[in-house]
PDB file of N, CA and C in Angstrom:
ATOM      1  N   UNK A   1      98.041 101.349 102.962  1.00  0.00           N
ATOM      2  CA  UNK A   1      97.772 102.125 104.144  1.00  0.00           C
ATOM      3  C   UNK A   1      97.118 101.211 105.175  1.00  0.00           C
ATOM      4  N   UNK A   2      97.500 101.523 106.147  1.00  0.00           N
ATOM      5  CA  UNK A   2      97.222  99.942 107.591  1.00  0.00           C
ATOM      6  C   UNK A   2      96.827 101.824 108.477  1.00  0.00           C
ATOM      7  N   UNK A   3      95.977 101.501 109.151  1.00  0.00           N
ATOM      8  CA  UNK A   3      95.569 102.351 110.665  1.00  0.00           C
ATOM      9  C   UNK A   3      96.318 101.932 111.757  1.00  0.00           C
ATOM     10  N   UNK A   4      96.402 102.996 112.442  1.00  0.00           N
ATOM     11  CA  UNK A   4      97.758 102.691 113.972  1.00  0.00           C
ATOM     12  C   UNK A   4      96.990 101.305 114.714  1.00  0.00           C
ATOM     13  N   UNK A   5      96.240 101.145 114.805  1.00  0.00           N
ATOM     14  CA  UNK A   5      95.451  99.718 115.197  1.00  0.00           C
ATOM     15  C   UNK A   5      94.133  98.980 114.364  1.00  0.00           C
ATOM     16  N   UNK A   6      94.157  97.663 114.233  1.00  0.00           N
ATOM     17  CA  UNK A   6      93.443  96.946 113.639  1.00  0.00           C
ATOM     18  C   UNK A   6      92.377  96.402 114.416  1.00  0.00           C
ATOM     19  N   UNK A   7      91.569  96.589 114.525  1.00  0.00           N
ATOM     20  CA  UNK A   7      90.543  96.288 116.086  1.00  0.00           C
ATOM     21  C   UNK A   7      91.422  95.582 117.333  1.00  0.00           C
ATOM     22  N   UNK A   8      92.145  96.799 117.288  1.00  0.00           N
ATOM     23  CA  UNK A   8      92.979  96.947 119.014  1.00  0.00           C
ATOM     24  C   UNK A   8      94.112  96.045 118.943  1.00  0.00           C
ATOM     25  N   UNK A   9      94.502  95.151 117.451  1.00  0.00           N
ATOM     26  CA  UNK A   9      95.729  94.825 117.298  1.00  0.00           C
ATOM     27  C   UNK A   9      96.701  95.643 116.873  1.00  0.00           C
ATOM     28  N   UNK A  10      98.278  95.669 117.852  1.00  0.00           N
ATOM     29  CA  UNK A  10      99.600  96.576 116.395  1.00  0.00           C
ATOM     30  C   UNK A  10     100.287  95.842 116.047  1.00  0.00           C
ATOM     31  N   UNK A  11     100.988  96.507 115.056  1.00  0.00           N
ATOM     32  CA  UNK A  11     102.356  96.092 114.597  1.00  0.00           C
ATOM     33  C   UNK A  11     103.064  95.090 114.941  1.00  0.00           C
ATOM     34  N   UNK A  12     103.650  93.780 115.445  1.00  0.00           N
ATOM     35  CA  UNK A  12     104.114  93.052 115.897  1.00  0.00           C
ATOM     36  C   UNK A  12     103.487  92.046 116.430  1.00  0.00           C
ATOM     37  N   UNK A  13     102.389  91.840 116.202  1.00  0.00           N
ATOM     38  CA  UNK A  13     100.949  91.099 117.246  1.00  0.00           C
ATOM     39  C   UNK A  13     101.060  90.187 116.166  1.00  0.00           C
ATOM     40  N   UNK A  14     101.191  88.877 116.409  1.00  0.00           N
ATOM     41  CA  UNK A  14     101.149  87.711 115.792  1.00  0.00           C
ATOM     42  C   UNK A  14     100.111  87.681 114.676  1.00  0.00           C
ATOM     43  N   UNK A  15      98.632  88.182 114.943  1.00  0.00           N
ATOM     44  CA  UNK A  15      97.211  88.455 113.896  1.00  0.00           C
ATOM     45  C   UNK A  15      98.008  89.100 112.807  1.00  0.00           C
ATOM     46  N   UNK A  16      98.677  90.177 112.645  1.00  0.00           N
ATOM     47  CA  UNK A  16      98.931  90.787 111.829  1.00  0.00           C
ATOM     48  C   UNK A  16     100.477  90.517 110.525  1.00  0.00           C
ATOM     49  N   UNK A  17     101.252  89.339 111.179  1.00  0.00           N
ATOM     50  CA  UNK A  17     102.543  89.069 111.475  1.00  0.00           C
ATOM     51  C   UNK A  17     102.534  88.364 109.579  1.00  0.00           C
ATOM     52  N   UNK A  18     101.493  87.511 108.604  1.00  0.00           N
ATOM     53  CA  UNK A  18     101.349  87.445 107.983  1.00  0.00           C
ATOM     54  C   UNK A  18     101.190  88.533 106.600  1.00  0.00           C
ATOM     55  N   UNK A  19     100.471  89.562 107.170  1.00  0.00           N
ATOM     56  CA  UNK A  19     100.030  90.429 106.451  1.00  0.00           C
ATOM     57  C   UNK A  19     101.478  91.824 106.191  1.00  0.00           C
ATOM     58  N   UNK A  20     101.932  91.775 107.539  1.00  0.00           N
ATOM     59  CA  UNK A  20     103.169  92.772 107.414  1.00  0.00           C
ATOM     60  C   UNK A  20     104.337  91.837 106.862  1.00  0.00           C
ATOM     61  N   UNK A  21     104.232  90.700 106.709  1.00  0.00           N
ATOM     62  CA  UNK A  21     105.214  89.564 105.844  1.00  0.00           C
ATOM     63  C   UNK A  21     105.245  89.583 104.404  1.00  0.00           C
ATOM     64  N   UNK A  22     104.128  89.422 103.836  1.00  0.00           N
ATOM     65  CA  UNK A  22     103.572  89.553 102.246  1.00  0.00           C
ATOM     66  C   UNK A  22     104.135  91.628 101.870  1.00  0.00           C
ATOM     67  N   UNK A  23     103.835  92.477 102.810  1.00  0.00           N
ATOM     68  CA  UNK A  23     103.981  93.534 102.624  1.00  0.00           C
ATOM     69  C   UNK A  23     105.510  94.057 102.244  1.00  0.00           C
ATOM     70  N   UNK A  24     106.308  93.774 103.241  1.00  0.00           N
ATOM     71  CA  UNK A  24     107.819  93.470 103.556  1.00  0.00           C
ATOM     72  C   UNK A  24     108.349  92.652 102.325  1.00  0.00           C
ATOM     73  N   UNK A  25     108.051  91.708 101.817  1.00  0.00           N
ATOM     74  CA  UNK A  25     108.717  90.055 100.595  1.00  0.00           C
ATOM     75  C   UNK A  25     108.355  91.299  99.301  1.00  0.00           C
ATOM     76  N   UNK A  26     107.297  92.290  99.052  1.00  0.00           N
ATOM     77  CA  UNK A  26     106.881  93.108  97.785  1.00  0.00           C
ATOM     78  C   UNK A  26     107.627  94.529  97.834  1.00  0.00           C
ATOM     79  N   UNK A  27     108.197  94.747  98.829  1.00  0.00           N
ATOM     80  CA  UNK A  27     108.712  95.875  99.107  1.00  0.00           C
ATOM     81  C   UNK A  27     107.979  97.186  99.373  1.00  0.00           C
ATOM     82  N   UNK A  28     106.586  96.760  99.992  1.00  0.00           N
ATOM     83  CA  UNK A  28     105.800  97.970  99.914  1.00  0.00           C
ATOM     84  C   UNK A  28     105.726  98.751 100.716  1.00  0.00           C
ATOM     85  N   UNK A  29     106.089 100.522 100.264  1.00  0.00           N
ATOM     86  CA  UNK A  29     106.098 100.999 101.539  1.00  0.00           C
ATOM     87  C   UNK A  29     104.606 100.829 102.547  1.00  0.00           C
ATOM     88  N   UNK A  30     104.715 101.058 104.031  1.00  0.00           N
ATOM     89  CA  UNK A  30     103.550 101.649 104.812  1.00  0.00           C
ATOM     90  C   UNK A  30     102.838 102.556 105.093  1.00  0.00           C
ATOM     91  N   UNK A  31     101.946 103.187 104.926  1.00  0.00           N
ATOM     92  CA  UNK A  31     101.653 104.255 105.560  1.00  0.00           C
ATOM     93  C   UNK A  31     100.875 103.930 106.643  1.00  0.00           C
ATOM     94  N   UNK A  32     100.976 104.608 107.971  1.00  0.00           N
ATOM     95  CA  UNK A  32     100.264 104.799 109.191  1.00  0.00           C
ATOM     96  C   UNK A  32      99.553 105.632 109.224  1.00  0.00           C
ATOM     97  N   UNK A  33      98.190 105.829 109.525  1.00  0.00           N
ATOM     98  CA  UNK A  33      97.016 106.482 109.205  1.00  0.00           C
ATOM     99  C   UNK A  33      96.551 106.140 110.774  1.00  0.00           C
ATOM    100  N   UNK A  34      96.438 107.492 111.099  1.00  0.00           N
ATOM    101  CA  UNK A  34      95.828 107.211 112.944  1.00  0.00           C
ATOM    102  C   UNK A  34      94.717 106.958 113.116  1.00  0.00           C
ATOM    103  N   UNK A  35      94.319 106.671 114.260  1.00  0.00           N
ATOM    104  CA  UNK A  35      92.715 106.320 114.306  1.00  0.00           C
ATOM    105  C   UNK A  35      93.309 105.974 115.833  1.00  0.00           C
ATOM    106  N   UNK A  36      91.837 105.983 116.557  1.00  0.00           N
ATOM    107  CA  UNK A  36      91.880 105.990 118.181  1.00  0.00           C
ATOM    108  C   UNK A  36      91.809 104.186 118.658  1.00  0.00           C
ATOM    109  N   UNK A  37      92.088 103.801 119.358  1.00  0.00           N
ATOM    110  CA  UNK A  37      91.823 102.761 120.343  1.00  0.00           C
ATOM    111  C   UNK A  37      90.859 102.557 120.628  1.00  0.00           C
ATOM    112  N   UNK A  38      89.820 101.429 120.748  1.00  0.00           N
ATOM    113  CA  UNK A  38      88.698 101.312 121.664  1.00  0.00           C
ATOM    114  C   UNK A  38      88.571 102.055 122.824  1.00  0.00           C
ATOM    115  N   UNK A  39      89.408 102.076 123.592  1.00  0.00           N
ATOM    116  CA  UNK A  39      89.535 102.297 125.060  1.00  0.00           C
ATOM    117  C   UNK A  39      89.013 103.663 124.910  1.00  0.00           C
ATOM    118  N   UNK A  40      89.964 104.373 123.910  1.00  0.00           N
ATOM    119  CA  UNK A  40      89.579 106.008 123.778  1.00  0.00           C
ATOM    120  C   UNK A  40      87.888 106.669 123.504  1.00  0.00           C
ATOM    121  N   UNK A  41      87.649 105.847 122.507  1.00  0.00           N
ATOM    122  CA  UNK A  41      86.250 106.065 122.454  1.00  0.00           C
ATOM    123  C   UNK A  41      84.925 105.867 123.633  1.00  0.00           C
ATOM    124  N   UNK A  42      85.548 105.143 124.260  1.00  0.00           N
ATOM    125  CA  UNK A  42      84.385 104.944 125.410  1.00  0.00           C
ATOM    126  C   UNK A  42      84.791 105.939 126.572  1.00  0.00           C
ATOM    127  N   UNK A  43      85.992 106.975 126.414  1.00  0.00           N
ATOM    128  CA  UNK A  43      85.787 108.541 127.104  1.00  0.00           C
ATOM    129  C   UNK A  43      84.991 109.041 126.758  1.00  0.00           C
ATOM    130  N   UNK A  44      84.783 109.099 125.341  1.00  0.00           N
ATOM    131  CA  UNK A  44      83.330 110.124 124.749  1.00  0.00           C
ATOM    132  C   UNK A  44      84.477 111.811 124.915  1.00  0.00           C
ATOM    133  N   UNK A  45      85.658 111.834 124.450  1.00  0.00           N
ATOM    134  CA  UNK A  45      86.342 113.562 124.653  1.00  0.00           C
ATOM    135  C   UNK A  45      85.759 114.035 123.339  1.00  0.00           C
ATOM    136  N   UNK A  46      84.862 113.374 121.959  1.00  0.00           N
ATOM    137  CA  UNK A  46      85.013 113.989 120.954  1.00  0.00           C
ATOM    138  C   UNK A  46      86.174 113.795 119.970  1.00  0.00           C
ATOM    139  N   UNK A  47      86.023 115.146 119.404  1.00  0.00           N
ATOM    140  CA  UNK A  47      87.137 115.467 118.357  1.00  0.00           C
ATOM    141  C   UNK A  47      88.327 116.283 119.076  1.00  0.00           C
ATOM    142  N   UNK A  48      88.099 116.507 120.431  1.00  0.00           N
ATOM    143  CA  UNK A  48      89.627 116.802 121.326  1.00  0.00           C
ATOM    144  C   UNK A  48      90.520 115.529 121.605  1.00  0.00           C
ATOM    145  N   UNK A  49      89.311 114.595 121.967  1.00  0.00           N
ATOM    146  CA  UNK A  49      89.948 113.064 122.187  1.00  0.00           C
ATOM    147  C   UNK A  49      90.835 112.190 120.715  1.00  0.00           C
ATOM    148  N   UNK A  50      90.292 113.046 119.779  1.00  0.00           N
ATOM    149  CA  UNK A  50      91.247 112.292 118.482  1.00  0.00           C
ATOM    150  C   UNK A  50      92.413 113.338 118.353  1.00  0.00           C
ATOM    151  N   UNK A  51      92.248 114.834 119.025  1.00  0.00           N
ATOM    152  CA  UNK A  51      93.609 115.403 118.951  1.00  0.00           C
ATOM    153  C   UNK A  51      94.818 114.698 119.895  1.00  0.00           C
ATOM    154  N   UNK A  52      94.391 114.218 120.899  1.00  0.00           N
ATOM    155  CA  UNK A  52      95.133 113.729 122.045  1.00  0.00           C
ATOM    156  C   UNK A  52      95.400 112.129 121.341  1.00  0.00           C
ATOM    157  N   UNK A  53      94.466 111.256 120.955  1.00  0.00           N
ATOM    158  CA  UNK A  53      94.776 109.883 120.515  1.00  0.00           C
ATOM    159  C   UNK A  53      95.288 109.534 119.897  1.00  0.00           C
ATOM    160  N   UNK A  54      94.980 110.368 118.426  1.00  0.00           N
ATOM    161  CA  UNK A  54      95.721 109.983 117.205  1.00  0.00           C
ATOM    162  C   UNK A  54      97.188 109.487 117.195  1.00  0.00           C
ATOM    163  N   UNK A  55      97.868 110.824 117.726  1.00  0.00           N
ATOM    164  CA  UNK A  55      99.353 110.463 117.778  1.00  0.00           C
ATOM    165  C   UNK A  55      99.729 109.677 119.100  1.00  0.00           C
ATOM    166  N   UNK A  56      99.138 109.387 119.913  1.00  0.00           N
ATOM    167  CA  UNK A  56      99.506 108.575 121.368  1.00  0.00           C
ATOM    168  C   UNK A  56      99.156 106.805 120.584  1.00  0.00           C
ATOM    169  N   UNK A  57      97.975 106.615 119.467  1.00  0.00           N
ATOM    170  CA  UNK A  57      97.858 105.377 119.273  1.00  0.00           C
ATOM    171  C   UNK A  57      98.852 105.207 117.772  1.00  0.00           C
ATOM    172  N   UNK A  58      99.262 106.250 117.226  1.00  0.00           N
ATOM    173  CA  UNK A  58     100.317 105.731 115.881  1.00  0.00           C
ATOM    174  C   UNK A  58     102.054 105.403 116.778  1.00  0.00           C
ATOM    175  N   UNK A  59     102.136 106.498 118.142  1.00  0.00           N
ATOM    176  CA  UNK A  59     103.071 105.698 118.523  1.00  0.00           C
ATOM    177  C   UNK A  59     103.307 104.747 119.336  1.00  0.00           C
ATOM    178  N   UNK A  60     102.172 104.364 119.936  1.00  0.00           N
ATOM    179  CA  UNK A  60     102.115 102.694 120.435  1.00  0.00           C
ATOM    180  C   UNK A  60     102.594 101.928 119.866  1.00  0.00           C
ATOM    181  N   UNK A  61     101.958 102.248 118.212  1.00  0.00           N
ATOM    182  CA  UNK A  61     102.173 101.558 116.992  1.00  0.00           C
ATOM    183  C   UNK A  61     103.463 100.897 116.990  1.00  0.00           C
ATOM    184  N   UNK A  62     104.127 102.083 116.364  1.00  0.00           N
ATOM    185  CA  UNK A  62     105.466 102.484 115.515  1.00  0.00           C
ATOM    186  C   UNK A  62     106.365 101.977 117.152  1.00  0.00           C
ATOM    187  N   UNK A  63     105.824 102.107 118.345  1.00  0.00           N
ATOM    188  CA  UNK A  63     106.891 101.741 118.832  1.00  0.00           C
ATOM    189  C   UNK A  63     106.589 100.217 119.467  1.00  0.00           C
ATOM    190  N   UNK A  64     105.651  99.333 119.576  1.00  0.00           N
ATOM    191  CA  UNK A  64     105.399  97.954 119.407  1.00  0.00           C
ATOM    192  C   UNK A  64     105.805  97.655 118.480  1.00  0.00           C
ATOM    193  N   UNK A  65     105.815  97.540 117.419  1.00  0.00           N
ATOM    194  CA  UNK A  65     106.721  97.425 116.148  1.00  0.00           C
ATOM    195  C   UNK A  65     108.053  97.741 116.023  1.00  0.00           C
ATOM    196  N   UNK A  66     108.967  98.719 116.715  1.00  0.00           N
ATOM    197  CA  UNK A  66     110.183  98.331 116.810  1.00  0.00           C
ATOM    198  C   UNK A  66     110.695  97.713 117.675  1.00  0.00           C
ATOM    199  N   UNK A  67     110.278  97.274 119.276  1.00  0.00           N
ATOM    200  CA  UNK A  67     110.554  96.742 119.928  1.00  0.00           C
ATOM    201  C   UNK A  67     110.114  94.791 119.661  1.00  0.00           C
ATOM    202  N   UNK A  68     109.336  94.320 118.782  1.00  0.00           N
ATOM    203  CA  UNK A  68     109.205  93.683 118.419  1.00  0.00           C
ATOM    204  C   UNK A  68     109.526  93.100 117.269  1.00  0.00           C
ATOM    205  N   UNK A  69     110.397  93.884 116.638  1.00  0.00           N
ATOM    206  CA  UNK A  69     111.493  93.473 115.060  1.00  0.00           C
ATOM    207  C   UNK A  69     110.847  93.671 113.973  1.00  0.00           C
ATOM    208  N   UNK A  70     109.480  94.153 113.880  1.00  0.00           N
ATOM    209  CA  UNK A  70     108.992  94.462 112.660  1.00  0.00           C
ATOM    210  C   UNK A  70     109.987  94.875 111.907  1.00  0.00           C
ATOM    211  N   UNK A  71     110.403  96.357 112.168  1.00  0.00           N
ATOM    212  CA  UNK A  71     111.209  97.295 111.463  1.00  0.00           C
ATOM    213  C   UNK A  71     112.537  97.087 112.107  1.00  0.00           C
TER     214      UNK A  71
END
């Protein structure tokens, strides 16, 4: 299980490009587990702000990662 960002790195970001390599060569699936952005937290919306983030930062994710050949 990997979170939609790694202190504000995704999917396709060179930092991570090792780790989703070893993952990929073992055949392991992923799971995406949301979690907010820096940026989001310094709104201060709360627990409305993780209804709105969650899924806006897993598909940053999921879609930096396909536009970048992960998947």
């Amino acid at each position: 299980m990997l979170t939609s960002n790694v202190g504000g790195h995704y999917f396709g970001q060179p930092y991570l490009e090792p780790v989703l390599a070893e993952l990929a060569r073992r055949e392991v699936p992923v799971f995406v587990h949301p979690t907010e952005c820096r940026e989001a937290a310094e709104l201060n919306f709360g627990r409305v702000g993780s209804i709105v983030e969650f899924p806006m930062d897993t598909g940053r994710n999921i879609t930096n990662a396909i536009l970048t050949g992960v998947f």
